[in-house]
C-alpha atoms as a PDB file:
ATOM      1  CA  UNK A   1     107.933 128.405 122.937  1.00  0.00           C
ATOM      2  CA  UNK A   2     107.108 124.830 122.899  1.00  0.00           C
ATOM      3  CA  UNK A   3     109.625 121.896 123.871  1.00  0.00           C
ATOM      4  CA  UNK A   4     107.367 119.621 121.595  1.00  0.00           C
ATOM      5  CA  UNK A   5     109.674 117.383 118.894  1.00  0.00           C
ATOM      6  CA  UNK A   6     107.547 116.921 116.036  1.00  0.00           C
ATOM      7  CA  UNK A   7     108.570 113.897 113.648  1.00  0.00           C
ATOM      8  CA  UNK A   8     107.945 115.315 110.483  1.00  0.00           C
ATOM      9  CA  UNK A   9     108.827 112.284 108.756  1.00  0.00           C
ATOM     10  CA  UNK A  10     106.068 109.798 110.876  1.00  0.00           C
ATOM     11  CA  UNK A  11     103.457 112.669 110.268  1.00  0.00           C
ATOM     12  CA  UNK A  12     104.217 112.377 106.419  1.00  0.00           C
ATOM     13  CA  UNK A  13     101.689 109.968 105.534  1.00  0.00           C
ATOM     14  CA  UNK A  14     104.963 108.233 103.364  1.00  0.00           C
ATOM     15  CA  UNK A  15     105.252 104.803 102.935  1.00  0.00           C
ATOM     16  CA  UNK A  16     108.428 103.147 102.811  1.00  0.00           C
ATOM     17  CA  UNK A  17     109.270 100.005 100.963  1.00  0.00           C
ATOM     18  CA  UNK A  18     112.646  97.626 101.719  1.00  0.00           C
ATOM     19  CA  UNK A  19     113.749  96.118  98.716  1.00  0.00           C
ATOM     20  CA  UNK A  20     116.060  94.289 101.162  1.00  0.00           C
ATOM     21  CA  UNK A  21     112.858  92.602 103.185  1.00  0.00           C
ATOM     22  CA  UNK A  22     112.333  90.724  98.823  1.00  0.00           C
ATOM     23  CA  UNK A  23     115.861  89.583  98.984  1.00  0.00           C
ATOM     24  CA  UNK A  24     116.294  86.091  98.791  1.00  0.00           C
ATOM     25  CA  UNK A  25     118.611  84.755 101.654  1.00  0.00           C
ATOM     26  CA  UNK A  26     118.829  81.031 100.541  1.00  0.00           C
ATOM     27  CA  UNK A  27     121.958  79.039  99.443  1.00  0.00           C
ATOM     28  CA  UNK A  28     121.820  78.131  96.080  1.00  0.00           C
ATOM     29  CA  UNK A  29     123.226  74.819  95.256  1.00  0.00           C
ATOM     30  CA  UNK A  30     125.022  74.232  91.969  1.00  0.00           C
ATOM     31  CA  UNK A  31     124.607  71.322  89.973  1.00  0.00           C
ATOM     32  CA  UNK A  32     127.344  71.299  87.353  1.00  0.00           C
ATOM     33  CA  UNK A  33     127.200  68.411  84.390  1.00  0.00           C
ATOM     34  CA  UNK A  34     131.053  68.924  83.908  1.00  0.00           C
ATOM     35  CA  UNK A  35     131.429  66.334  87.045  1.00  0.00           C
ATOM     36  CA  UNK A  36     129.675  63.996  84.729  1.00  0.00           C
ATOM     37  CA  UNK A  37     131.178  64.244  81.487  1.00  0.00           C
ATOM     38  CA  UNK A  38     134.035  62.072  80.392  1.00  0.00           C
ATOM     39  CA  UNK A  39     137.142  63.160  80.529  1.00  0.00           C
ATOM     40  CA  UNK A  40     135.188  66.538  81.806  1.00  0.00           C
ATOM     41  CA  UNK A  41     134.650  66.713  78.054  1.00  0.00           C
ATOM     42  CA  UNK A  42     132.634  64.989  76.551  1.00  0.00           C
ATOM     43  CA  UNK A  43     128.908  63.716  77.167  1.00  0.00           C
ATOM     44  CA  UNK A  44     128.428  59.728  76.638  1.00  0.00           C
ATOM     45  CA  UNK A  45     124.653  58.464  77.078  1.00  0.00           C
ATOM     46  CA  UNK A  46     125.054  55.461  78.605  1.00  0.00           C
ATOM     47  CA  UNK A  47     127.853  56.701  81.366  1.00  0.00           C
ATOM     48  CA  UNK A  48     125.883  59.813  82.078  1.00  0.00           C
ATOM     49  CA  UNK A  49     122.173  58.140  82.545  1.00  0.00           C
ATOM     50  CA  UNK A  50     123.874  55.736  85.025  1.00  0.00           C
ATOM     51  CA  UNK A  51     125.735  58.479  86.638  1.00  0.00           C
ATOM     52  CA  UNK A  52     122.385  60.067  87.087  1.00  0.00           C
ATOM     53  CA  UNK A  53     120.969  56.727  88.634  1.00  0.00           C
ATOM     54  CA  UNK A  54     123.457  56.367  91.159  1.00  0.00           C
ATOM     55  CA  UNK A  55     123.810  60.511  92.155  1.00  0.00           C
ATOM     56  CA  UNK A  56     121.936  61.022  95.398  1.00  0.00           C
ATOM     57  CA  UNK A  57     119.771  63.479  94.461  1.00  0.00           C
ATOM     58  CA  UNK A  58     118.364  64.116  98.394  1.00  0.00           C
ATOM     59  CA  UNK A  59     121.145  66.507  98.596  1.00  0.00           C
ATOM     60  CA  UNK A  60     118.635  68.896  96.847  1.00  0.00           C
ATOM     61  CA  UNK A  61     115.979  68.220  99.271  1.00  0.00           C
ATOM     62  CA  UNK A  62     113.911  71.586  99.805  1.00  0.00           C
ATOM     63  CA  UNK A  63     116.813  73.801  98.027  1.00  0.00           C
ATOM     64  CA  UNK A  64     117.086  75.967  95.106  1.00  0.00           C
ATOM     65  CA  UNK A  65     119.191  74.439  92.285  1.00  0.00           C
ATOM     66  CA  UNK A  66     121.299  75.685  89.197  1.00  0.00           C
ATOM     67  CA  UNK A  67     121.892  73.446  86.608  1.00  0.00           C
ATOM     68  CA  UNK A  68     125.017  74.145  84.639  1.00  0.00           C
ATOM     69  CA  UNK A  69     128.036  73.260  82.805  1.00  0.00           C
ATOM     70  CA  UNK A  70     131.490  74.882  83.700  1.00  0.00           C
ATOM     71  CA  UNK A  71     133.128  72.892  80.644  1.00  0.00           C
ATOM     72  CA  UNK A  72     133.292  74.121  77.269  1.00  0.00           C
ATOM     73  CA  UNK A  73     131.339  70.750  75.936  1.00  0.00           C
ATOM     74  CA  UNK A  74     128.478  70.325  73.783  1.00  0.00           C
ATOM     75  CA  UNK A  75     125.582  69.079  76.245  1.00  0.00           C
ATOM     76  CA  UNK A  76     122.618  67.560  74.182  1.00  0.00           C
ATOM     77  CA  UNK A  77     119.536  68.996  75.442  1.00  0.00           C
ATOM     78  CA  UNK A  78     117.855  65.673  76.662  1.00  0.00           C
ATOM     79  CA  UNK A  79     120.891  65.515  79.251  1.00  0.00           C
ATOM     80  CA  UNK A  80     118.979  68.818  80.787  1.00  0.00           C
ATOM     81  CA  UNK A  81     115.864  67.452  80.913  1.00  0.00           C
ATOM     82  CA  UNK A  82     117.416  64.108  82.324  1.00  0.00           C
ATOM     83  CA  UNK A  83     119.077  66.323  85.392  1.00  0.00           C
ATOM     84  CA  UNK A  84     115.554  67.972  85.645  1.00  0.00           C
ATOM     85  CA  UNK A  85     113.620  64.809  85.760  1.00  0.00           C
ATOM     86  CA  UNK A  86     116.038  63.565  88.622  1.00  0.00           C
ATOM     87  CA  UNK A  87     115.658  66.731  90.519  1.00  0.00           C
ATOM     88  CA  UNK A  88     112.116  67.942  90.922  1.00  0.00           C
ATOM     89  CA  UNK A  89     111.427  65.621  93.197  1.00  0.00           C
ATOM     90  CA  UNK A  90     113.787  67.109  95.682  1.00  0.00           C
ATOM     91  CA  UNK A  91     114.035  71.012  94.977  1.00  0.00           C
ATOM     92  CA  UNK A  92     112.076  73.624  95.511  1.00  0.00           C
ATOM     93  CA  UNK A  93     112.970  75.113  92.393  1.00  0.00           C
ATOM     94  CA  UNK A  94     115.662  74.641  89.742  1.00  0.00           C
ATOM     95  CA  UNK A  95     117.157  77.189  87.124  1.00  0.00           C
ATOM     96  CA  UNK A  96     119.549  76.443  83.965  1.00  0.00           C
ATOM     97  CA  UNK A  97     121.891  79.371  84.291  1.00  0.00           C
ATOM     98  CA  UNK A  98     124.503  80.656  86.768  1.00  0.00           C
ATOM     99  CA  UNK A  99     123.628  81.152  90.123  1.00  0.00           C
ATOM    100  CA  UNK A 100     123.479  84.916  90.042  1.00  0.00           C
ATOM    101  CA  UNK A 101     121.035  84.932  87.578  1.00  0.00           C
ATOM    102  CA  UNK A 102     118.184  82.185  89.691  1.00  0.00           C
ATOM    103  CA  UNK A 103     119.093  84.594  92.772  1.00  0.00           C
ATOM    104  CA  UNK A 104     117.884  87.533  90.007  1.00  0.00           C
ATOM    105  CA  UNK A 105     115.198  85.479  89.188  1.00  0.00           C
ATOM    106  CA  UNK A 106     114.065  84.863  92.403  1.00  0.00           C
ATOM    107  CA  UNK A 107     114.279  88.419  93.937  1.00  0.00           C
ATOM    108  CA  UNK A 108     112.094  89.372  90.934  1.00  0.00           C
ATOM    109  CA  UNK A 109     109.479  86.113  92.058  1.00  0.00           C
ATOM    110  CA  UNK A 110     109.547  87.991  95.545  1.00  0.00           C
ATOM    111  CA  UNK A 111     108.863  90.937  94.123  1.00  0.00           C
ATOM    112  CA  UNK A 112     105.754  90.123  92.292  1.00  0.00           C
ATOM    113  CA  UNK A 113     104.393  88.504  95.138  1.00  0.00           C
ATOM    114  CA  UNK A 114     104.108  92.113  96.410  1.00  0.00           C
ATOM    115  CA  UNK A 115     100.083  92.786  95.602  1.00  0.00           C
ATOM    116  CA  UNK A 116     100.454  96.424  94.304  1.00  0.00           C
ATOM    117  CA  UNK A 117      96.596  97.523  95.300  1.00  0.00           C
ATOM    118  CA  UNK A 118      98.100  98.212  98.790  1.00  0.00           C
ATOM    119  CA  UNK A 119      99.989 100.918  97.823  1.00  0.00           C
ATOM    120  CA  UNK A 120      97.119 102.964  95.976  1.00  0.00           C
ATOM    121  CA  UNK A 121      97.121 106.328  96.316  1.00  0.00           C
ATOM    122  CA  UNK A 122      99.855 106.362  98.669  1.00  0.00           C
ATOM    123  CA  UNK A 123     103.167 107.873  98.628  1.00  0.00           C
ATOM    124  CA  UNK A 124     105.731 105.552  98.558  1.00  0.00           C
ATOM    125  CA  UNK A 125     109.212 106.028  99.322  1.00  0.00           C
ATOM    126  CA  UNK A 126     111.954 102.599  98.001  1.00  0.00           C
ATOM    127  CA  UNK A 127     114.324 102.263 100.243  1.00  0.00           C
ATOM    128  CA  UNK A 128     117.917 103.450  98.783  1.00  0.00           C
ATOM    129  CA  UNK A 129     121.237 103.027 100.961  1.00  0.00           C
ATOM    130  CA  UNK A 130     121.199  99.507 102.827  1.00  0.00           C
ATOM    131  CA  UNK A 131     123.193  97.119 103.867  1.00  0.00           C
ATOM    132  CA  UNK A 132     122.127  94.352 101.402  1.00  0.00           C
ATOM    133  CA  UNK A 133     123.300  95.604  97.581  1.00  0.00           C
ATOM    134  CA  UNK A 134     120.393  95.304  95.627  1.00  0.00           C
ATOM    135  CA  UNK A 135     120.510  95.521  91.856  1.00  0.00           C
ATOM    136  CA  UNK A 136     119.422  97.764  89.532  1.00  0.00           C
ATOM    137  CA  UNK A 137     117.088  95.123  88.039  1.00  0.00           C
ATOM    138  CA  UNK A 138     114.982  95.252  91.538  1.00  0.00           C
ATOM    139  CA  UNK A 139     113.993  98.850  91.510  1.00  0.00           C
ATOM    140  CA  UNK A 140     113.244  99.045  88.178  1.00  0.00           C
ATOM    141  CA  UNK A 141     110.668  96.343  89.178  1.00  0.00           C
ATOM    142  CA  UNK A 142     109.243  98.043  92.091  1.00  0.00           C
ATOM    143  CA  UNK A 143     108.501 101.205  89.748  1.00  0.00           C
ATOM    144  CA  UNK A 144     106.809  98.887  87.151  1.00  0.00           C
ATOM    145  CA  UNK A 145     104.406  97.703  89.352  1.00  0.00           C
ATOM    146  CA  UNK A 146     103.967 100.723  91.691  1.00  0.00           C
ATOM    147  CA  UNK A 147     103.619 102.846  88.524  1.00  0.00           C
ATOM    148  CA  UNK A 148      99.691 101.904  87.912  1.00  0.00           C
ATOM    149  CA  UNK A 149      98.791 102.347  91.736  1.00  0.00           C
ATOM    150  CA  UNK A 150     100.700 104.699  93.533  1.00  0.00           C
ATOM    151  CA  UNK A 151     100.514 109.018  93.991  1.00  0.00           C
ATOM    152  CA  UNK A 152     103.675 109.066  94.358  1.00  0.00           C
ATOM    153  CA  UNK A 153     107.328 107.004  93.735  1.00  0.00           C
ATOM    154  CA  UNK A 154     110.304 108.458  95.418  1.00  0.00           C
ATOM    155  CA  UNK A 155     113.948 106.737  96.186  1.00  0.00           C
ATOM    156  CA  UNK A 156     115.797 107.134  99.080  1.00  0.00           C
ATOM    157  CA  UNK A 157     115.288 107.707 102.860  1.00  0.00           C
ATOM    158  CA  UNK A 158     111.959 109.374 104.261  1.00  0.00           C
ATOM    159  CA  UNK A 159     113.617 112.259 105.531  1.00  0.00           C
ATOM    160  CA  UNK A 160     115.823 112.540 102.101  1.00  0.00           C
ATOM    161  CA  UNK A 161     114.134 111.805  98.812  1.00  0.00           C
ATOM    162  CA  UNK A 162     114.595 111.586  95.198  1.00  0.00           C
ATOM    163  CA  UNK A 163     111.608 112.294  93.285  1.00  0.00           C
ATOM    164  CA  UNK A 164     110.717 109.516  90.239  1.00  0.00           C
ATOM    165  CA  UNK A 165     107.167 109.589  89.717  1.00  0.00           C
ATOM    166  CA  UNK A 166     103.798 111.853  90.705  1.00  0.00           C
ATOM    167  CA  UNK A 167     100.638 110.995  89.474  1.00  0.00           C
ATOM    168  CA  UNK A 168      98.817 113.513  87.535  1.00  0.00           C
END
């Protein structure tokens, strides 16, 4: 009888894949019109474009931005593109929404930076249970773009799987 441990798993040939290694870990700054509105109201031209002129934008410098507007107030659509004209010189990147959905949005840019060709043929396992909670939105991803390559799509842990997809 032999005293040999054989790792199964590392023999496998599986490949596993980290959703959690694609999740953004920068700070999103908010940029909220509301602080510029009068009365927290109401949107007046020639208050707001010198409000804009005085705001130090290098706040922003080299971070992610959402613009958006916690007050229930009718924001002409110039006033965005005013804010954006103010900001790209600073940012890295800007989004009109709430902050969850640019962190969406940019898990999803990570994810598409993944080049697919690398995983053909192979049998790739997405990581399930981690510490980071990664959305539904993210796997559903990964299987788009694994879908054309790989043998073989499972979820879970290499040693515990969860079959979704085997190449015919």
């Amino acid at each position: 009888m032999s005293d040999l441990i054989v790792n199964k798993v590392a023999d496998s040939g599986l490949i596993s894949l980290d959703l959690e290694n694609y999740y953004p870990k920068d700070v999103i700054e908010v940029f909220d019109l509301k602080d510029f509105l009068f009365m927290g109201l109401i949107l007046k031209e020639k208050d707001f474009r010198e409000a804009m002129k005085q705001h130090d934008w290098s706040q922003y410098q080299d971070k992610y931005v959402t613009v958006t507007c916690s007050a229930d107030a009718v924001i002409p659509v110039w006033a965005y593109m005013l804010v954006a004209s103010n900001l790209q010189p600073f940012t890295r990147d800007m989004y009109l929404g709430t902050t969850e959905e640019f962190h969406k949005q940019l898990f999803l840019r990570n994810l598409r930076q993944i080049d697919p060709r690398q995983f053909t043929d192979q049998r790739v396992v997405v990581k399930g249970c981690g510490d980071t909670p990664i959305g539904e939105f993210a796997y559903l991803e990964i299987t788009r773009l694994l879908l054309p390559v790989a043998k073989t799509i499972m979820y879970g842990e290499p040693c515990s799987t969860v079959p979704v997809f085997k190449k015919r």
